[in-house]
C-alpha atoms as a PDB file:
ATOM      1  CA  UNK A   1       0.000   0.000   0.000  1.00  0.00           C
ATOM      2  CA  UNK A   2       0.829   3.634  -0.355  1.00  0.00           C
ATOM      3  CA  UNK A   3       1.703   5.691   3.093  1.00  0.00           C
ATOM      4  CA  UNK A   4       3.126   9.307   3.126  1.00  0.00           C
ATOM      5  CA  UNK A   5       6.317   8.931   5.513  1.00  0.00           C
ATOM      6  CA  UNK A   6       7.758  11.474   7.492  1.00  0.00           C
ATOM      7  CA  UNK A   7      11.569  10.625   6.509  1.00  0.00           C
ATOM      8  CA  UNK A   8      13.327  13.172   8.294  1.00  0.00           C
ATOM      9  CA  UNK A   9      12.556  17.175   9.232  1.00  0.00           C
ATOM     10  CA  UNK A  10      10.713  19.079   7.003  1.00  0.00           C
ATOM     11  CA  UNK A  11      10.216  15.955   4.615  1.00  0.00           C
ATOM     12  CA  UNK A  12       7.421  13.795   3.771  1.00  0.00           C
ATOM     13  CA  UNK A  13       7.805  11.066   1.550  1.00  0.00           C
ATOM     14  CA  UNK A  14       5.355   8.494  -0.444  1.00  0.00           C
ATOM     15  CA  UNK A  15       6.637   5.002  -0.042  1.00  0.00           C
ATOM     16  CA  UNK A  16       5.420   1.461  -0.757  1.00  0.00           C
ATOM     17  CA  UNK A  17       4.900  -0.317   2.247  1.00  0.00           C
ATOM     18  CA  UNK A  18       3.221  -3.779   2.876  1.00  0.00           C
ATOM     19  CA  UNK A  19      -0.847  -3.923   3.690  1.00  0.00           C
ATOM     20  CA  UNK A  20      -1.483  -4.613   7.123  1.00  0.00           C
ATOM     21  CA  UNK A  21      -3.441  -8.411   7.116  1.00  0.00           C
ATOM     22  CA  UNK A  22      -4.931  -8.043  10.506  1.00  0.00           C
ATOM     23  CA  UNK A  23      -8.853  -9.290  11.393  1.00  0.00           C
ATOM     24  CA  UNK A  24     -10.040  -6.085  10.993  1.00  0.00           C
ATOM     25  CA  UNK A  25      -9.011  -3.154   8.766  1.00  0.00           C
ATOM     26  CA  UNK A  26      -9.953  -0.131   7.646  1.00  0.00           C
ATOM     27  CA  UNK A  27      -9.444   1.602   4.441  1.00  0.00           C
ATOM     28  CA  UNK A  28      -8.284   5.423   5.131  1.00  0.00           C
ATOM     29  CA  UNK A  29     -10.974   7.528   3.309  1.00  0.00           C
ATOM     30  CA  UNK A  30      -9.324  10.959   4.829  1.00  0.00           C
ATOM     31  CA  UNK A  31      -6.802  11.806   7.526  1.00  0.00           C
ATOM     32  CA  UNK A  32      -6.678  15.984   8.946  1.00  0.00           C
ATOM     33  CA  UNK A  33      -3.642  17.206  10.314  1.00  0.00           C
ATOM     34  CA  UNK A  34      -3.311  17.522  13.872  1.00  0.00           C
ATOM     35  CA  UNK A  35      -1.136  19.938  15.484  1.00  0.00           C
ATOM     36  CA  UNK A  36       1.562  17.433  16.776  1.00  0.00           C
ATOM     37  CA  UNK A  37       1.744  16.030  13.422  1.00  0.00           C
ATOM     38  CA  UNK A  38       2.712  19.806  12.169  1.00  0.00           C
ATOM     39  CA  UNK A  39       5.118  19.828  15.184  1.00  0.00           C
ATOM     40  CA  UNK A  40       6.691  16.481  14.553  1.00  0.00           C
ATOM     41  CA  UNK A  41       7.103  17.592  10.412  1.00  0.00           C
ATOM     42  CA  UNK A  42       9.068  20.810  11.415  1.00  0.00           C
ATOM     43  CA  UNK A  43      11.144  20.024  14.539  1.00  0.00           C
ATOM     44  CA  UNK A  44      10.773  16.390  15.165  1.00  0.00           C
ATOM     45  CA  UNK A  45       8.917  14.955  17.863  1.00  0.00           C
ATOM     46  CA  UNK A  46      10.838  12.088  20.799  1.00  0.00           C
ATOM     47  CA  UNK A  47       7.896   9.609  20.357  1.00  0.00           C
ATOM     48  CA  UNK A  48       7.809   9.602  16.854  1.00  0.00           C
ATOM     49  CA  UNK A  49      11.214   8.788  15.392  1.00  0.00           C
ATOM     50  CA  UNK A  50      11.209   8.560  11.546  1.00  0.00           C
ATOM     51  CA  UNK A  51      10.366   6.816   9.303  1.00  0.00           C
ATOM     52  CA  UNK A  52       7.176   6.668  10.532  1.00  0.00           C
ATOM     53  CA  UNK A  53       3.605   6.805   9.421  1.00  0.00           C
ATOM     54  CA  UNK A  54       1.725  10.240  10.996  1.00  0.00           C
ATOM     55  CA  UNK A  55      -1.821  10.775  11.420  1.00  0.00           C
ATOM     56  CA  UNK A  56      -4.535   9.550  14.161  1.00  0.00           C
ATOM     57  CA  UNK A  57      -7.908  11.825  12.611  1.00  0.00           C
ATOM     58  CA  UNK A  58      -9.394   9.277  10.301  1.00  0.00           C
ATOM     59  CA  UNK A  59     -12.128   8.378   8.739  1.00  0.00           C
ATOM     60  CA  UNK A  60     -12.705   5.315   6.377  1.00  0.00           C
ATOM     61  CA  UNK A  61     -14.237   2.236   5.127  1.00  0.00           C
ATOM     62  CA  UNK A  62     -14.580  -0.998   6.506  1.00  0.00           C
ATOM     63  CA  UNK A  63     -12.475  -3.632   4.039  1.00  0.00           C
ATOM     64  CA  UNK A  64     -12.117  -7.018   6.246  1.00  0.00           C
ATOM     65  CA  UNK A  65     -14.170  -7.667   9.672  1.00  0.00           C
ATOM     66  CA  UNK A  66     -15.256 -10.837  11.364  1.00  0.00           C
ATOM     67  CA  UNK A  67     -18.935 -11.482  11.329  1.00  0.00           C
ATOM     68  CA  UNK A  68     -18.643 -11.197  15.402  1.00  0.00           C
ATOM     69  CA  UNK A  69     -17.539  -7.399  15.093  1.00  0.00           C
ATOM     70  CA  UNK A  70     -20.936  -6.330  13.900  1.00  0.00           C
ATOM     71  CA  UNK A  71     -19.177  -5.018  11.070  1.00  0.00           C
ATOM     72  CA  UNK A  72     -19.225  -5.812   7.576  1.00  0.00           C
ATOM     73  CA  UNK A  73     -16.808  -5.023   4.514  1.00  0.00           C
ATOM     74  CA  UNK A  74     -18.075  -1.280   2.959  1.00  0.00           C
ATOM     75  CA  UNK A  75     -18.920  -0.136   6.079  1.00  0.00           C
ATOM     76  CA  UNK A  76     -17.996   3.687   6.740  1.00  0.00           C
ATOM     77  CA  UNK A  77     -16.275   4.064  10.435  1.00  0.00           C
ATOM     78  CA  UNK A  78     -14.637   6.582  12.425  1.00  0.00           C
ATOM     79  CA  UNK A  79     -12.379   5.484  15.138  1.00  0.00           C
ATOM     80  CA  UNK A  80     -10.631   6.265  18.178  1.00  0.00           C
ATOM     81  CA  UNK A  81      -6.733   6.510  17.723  1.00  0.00           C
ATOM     82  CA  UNK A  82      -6.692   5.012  21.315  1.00  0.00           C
ATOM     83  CA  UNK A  83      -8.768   4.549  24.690  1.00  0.00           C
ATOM     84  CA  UNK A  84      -8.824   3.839  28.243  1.00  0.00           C
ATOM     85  CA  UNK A  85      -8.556   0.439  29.583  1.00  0.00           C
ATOM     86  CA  UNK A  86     -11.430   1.832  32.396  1.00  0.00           C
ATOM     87  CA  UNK A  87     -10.201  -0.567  35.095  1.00  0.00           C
ATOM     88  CA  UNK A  88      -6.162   0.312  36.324  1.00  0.00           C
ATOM     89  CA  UNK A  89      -5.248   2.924  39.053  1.00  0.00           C
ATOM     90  CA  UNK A  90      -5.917   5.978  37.067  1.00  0.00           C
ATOM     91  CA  UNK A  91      -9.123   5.280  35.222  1.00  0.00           C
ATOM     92  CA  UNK A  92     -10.650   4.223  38.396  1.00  0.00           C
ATOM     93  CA  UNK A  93      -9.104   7.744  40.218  1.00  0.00           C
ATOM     94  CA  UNK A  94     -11.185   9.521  37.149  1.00  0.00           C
ATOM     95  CA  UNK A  95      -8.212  10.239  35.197  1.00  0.00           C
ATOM     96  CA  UNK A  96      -8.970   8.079  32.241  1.00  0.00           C
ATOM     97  CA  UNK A  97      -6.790  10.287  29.931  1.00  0.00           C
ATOM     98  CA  UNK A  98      -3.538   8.656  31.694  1.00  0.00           C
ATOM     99  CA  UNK A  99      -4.695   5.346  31.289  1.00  0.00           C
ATOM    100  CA  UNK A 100      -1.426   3.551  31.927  1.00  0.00           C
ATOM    101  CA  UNK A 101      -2.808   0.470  29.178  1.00  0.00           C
ATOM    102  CA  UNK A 102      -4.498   2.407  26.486  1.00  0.00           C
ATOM    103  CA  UNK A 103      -5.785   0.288  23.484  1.00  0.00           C
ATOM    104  CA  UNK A 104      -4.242   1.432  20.496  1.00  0.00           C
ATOM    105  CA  UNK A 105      -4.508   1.847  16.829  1.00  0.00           C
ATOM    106  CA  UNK A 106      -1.030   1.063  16.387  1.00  0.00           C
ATOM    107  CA  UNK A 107       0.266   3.039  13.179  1.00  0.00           C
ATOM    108  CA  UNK A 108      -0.294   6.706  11.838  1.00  0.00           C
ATOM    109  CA  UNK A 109      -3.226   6.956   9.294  1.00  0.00           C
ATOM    110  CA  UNK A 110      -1.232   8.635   6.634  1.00  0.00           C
ATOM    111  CA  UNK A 111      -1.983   5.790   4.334  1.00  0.00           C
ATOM    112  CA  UNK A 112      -4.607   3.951   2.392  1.00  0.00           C
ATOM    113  CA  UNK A 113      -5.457   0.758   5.086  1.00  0.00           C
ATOM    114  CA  UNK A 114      -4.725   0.627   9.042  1.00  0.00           C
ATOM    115  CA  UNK A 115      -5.150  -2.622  11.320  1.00  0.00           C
ATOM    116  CA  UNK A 116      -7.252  -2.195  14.551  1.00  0.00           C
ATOM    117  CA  UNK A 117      -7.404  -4.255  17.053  1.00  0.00           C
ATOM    118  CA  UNK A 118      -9.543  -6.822  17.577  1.00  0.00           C
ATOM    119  CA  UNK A 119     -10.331  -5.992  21.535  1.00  0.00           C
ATOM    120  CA  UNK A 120     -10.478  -2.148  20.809  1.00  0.00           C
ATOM    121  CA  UNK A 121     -13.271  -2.342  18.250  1.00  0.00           C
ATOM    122  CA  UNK A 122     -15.800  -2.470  20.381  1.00  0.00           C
ATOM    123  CA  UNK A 123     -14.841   0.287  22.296  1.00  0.00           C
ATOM    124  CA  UNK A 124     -13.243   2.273  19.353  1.00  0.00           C
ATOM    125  CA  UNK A 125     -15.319   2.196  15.859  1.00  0.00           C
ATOM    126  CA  UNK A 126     -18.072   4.157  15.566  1.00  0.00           C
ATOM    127  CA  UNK A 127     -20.855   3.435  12.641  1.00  0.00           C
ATOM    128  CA  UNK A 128     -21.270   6.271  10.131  1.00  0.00           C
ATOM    129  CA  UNK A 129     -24.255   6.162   7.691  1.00  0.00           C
ATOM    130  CA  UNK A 130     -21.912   7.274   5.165  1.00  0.00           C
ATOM    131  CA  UNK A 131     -18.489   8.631   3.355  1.00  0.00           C
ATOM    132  CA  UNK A 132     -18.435  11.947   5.276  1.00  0.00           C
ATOM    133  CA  UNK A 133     -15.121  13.186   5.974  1.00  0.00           C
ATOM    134  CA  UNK A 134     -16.322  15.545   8.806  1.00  0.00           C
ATOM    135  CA  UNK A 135     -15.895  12.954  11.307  1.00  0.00           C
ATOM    136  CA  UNK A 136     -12.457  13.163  10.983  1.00  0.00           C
ATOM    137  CA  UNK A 137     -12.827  15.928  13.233  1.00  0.00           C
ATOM    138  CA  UNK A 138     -14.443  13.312  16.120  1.00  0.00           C
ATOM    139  CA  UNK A 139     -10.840  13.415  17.784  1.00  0.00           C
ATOM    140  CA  UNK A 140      -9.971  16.830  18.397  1.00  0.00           C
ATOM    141  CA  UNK A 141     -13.131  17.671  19.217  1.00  0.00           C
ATOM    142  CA  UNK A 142     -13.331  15.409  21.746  1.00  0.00           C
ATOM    143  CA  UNK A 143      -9.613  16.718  23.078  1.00  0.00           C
ATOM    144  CA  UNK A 144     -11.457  20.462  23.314  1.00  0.00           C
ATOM    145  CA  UNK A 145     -14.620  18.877  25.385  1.00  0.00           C
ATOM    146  CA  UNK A 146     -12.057  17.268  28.134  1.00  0.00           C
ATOM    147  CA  UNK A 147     -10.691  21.035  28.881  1.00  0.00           C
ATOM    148  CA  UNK A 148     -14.033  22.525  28.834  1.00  0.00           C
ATOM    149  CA  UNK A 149     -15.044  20.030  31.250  1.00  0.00           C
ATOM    150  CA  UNK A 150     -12.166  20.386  33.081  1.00  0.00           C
ATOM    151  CA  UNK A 151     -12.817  24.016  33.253  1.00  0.00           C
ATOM    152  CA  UNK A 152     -16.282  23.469  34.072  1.00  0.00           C
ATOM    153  CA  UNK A 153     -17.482  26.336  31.615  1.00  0.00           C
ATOM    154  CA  UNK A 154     -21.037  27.761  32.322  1.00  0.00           C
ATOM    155  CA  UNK A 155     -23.241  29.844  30.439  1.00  0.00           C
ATOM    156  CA  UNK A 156     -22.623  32.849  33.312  1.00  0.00           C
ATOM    157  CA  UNK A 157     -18.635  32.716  32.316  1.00  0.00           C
ATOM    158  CA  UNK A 158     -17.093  34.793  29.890  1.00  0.00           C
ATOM    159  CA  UNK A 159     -14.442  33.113  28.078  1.00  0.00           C
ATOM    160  CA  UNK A 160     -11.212  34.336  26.334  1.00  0.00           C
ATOM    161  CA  UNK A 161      -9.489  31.662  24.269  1.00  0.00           C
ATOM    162  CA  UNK A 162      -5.853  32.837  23.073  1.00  0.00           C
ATOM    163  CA  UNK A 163      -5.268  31.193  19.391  1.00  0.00           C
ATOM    164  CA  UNK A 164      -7.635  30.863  16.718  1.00  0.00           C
ATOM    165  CA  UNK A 165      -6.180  27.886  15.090  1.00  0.00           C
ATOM    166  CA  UNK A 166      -8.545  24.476  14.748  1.00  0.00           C
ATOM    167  CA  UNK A 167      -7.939  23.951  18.735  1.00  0.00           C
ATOM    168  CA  UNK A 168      -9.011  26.931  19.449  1.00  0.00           C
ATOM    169  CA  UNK A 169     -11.896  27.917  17.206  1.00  0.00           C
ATOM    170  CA  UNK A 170     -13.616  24.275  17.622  1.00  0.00           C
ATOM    171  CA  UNK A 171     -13.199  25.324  21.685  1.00  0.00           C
ATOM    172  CA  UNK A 172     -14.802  28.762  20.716  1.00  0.00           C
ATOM    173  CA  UNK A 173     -17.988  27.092  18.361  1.00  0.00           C
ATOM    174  CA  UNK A 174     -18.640  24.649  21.315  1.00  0.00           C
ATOM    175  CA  UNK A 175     -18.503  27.504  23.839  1.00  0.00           C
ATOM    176  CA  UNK A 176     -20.916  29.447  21.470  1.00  0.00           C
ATOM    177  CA  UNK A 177     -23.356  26.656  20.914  1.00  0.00           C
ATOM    178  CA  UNK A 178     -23.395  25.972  24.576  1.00  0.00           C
ATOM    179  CA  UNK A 179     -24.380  30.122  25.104  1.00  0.00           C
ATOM    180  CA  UNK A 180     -21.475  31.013  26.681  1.00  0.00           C
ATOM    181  CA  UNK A 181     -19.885  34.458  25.890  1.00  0.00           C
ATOM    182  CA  UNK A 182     -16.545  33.612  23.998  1.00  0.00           C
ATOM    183  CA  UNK A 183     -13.973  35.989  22.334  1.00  0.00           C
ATOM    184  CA  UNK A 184     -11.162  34.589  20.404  1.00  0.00           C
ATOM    185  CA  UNK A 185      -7.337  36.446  20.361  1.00  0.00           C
ATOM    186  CA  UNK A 186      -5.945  35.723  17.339  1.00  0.00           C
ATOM    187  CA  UNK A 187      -2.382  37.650  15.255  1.00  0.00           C
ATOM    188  CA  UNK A 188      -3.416  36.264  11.744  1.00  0.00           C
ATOM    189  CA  UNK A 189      -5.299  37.765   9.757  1.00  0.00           C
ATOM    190  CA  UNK A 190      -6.761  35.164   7.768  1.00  0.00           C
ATOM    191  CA  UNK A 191      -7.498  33.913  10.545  1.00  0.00           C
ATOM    192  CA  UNK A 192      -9.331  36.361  11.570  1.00  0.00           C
ATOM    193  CA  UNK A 193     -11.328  36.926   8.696  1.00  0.00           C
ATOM    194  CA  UNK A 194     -12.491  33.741   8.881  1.00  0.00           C
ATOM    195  CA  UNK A 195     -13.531  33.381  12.626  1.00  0.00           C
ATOM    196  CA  UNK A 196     -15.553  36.561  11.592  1.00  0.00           C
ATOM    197  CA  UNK A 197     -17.288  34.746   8.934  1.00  0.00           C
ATOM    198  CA  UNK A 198     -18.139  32.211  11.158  1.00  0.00           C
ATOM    199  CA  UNK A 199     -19.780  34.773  13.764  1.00  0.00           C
ATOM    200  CA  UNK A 200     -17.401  34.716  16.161  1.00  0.00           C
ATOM    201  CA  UNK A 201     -16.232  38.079  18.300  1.00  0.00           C
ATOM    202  CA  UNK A 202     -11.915  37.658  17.332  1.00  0.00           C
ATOM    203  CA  UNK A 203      -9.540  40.569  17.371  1.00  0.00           C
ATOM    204  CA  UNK A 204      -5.239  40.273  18.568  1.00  0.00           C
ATOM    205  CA  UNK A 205      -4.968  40.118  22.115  1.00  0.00           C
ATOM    206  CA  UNK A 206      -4.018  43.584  23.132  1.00  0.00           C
ATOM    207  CA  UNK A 207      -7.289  44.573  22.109  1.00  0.00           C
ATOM    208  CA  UNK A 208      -9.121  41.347  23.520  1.00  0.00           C
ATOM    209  CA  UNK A 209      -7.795  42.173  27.029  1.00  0.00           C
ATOM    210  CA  UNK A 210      -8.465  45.568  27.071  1.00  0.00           C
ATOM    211  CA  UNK A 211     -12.009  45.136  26.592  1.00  0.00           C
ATOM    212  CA  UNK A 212     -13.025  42.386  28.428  1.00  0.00           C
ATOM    213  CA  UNK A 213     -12.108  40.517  31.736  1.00  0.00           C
ATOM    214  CA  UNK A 214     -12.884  37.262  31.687  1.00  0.00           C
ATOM    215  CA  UNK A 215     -13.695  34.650  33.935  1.00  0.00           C
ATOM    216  CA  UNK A 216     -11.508  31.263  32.354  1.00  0.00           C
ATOM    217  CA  UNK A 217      -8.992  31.892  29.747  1.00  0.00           C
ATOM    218  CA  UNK A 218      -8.179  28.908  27.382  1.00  0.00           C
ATOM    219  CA  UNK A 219      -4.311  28.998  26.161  1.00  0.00           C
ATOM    220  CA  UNK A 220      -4.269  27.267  22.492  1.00  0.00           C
ATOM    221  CA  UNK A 221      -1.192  28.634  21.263  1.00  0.00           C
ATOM    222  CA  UNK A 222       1.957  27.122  22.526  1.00  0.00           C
ATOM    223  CA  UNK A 223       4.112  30.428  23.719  1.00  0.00           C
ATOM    224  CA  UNK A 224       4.720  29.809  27.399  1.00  0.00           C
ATOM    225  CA  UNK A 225       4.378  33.780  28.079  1.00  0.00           C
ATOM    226  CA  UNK A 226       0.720  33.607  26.940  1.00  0.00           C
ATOM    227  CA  UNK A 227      -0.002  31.479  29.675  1.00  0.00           C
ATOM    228  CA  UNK A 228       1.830  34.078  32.102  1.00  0.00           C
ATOM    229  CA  UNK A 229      -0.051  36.650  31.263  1.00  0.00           C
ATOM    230  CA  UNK A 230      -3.572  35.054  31.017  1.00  0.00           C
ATOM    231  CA  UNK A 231      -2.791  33.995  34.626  1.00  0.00           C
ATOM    232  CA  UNK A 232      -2.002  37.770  35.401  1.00  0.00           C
ATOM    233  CA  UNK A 233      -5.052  39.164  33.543  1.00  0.00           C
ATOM    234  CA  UNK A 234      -8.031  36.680  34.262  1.00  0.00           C
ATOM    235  CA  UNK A 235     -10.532  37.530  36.582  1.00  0.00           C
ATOM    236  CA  UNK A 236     -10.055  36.991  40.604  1.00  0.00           C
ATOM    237  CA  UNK A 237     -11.054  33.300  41.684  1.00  0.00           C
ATOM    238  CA  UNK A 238     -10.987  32.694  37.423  1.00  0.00           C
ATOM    239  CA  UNK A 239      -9.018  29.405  35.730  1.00  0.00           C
ATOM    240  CA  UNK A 240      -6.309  29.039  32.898  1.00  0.00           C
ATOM    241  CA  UNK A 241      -5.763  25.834  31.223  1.00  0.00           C
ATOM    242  CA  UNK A 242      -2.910  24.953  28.944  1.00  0.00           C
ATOM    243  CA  UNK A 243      -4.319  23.490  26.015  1.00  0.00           C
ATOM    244  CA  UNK A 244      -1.431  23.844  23.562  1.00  0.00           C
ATOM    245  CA  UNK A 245       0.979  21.605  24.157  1.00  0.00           C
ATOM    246  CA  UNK A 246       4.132  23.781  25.492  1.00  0.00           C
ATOM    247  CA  UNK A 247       7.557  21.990  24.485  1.00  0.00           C
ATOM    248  CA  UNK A 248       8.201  19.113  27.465  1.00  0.00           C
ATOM    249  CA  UNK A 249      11.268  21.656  29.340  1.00  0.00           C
ATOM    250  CA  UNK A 250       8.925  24.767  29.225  1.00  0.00           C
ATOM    251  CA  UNK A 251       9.177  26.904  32.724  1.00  0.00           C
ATOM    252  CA  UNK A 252       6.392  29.226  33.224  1.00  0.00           C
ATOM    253  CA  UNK A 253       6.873  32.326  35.633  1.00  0.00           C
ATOM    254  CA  UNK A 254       3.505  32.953  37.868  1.00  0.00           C
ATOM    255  CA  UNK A 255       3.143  35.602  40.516  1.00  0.00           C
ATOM    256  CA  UNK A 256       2.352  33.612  43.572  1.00  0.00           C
ATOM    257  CA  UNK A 257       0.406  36.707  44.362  1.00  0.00           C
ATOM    258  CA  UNK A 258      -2.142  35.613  41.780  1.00  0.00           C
ATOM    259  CA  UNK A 259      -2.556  31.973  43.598  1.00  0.00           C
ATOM    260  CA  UNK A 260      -2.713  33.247  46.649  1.00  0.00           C
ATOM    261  CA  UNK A 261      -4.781  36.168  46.484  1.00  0.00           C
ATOM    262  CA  UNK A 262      -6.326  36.184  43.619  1.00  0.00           C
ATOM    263  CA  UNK A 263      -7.405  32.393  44.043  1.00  0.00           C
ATOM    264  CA  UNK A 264      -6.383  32.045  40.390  1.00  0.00           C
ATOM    265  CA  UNK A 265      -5.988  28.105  38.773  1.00  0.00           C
ATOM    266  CA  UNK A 266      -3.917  26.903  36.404  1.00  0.00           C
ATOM    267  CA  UNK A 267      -4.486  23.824  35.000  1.00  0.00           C
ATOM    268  CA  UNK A 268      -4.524  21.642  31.886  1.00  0.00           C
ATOM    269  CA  UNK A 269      -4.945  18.807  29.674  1.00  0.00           C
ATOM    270  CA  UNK A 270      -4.205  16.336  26.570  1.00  0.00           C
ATOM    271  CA  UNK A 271      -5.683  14.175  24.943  1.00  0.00           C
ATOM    272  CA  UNK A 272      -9.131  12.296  25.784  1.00  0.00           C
ATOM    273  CA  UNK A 273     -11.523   9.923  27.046  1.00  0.00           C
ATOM    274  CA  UNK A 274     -13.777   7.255  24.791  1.00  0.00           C
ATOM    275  CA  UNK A 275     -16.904   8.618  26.559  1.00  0.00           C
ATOM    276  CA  UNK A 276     -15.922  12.298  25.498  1.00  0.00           C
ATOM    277  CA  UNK A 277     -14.815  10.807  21.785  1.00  0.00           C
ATOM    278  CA  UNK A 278     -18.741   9.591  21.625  1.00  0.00           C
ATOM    279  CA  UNK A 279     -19.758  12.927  23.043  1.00  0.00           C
ATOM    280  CA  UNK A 280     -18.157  14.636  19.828  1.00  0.00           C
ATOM    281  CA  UNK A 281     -19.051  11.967  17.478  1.00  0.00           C
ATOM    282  CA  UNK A 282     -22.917  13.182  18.442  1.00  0.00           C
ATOM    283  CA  UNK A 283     -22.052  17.089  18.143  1.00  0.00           C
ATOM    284  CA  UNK A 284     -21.085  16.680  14.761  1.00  0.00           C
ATOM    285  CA  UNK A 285     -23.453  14.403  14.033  1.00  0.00           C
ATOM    286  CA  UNK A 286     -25.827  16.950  15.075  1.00  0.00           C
ATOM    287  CA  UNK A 287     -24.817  19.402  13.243  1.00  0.00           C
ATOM    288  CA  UNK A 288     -21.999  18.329  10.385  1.00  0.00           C
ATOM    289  CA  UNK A 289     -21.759  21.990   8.721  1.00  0.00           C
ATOM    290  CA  UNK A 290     -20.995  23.703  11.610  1.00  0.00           C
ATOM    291  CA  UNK A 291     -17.636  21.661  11.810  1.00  0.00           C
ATOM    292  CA  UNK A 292     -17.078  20.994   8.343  1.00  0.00           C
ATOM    293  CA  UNK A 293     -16.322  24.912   7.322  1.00  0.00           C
ATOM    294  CA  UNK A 294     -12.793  24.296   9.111  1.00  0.00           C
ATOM    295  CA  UNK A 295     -11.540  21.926   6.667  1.00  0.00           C
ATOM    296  CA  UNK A 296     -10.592  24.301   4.559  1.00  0.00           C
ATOM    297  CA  UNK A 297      -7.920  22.270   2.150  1.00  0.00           C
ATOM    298  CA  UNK A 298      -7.664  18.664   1.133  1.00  0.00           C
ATOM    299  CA  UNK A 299      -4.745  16.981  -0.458  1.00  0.00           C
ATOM    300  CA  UNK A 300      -3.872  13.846  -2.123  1.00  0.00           C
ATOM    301  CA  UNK A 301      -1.173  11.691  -0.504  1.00  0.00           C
ATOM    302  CA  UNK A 302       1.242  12.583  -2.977  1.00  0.00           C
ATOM    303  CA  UNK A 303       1.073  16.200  -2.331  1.00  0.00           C
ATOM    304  CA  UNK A 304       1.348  15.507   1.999  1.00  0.00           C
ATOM    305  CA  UNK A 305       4.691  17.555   1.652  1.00  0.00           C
ATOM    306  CA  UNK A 306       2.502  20.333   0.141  1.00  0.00           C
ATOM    307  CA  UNK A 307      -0.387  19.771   2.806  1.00  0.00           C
ATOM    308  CA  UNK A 308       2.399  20.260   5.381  1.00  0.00           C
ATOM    309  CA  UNK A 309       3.730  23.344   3.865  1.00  0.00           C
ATOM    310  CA  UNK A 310       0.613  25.164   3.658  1.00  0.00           C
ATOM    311  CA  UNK A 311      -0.337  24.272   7.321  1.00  0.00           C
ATOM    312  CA  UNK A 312       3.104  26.026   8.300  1.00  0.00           C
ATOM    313  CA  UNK A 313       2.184  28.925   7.101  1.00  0.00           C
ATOM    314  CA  UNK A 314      -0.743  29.885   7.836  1.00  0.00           C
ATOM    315  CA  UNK A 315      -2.675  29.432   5.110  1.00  0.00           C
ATOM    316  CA  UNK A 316      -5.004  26.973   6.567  1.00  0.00           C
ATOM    317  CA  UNK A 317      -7.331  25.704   9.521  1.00  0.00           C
ATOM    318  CA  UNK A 318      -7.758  21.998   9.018  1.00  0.00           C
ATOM    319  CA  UNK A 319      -6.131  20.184   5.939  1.00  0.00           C
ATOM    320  CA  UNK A 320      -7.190  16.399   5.124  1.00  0.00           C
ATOM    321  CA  UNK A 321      -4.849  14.104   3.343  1.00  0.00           C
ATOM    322  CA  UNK A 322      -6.663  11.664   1.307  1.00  0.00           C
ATOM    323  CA  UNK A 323      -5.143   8.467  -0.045  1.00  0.00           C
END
């Protein structure tokens, strides 16, 4: 089969590689982009040495299943890059997301077929009634409902989020859709034009700040100051959570004046849980066109180096690679 390799920084490569033969597979209809995959392309990433198949955001078709799955050859499927085990020491402590024996789907989905485990299908594949690549989507947007959880958002908050990239706006249209009062901060201006278009309040962060105060500020950008600041500026007794992923040796400065009498949190977040990736799969099932404006480009396999390209600068919220 055909997979896009990363080969080395800044390079993406199409190589032959052999089909997977497990019990069940999946034909990749179309994969988005997810920021670590962006990360890993430009600077290289310790858990993902190349060369190595990227890509966990997939959507696809059925092509071999046992008769005991409840699945059948043609059906279209999203699934769950991973998921809890729901029964060690952290699952049972309610921190499912650090599962310490995760089911996984065990190679990127940069490629036409992936294998997935037998004992995580249950658990992992969700049913589509067709080829709709908004479901892609199902992952991240289940990443954004953990921190808003975590947060515990309510319609009396007011919300800043700082980056209006596809973490951030899919964290601002859930915020809006659950009637909360949301303004994006955002530098780029395409960006920007297109949060606009998609009704929601953005302007840069200078701006942002000095109009509103706001009771949880959501950090989607990974600058480390950011998160200094949004701790200086939210509201007494308010939260910040680090959504972005701030490189592993990051040091943040915080006025211990703020925790102590301010009663500010800081917190944060990665990844997911399966009950919050079946909680997504429903919200865009609800409403597909809402989520389907931010896949903005789509690219053929052959052109991932491209996709990758465009995604660096700028030029795009989500991109899907399609085999």
């Amino acid at each position: 089969m055909k997979a896009l390799m990363y080969v080395g920084t800044k390079q993406m490569e199409v190589q032959e590689i052999p089909k997977p033969d497990g019990a069940f597979l999946v034909r990749v209809l179309g994969c988005t982009v997810c920021g670590t995959d962006l990360k890993t392309f430009l600077h290289g990433h310790p858990y993902f040495k190349p060369p190595t198949i990227l890509g966990h955001e997939f959507y696809g078709q059925v092509e071999k299943a046992p008769a005991e799955t409840g699945y059948k050859p043609g059906d279209y499927v999203v699934v769950a890059p991973y998921g809890e085990c729901g029964h060690c020491e952290k699952c049972e402590a309610g921190l499912p997301e650090l599962c310490d024996h995760k089911d996984y789907v065990e190679t990127g989905a940069f490629c036409e077929y992936v294998e997935v485990p037998l004992s995580f299908v249950e658990r992992g594949v969700i049913k589509l009634n067709g080829p709709d690549y908004v479901y892609a989507l199902t992952e991240p947007l289940a990443c954004v409902l953990t921190a808003i959880n975590q947060l515990k958002i309510t319609d009396k908050d007011s919300v800043l989020v700082i980056g209006g990239g596809p973490m951030g706006t899919l964290a601002a249209m859930t915020l809006i859709e659950k009637g909360v009062k949301v303004r994006v901060a955002e530098i780029n201006p395409i960006r920007q034009e297109k949060l606009r278009s998609w009704g929601i309040k953005c302007d840069t962060s200078d701006v942002c700040y000095a109009e509103d105060q706001y009771d949880k500020i959501i950090v989607a950008v990974n600058v480390g100051p950011l998160v200094e600041e949004a701790v200086s500026k939210v509201k007494a007794g308010g939260k910040v959570h680090v959504f972005a992923g701030l490189p592993s040796d990051t040091k943040l400065s915080i006025r211990a004046y703020d925790m102590h009498y301010r009663f500010v949190q800081l917190m944060g977040c990665s990844g997911y849980a399966l009950p919050a990736f079946r909680h997504a799969f429903e919200m865009i099932r609800k409403n597909p066109a809402r989520y389907e404006a931010l896949i903005t480009h789509r690219f053929p396999l052959e052109k991932g180096q491209e996709a990758m390209e465009t995604l660096s600068r700028g030029e795009a919220f989500k991109i899907m690679i399609e085999p």
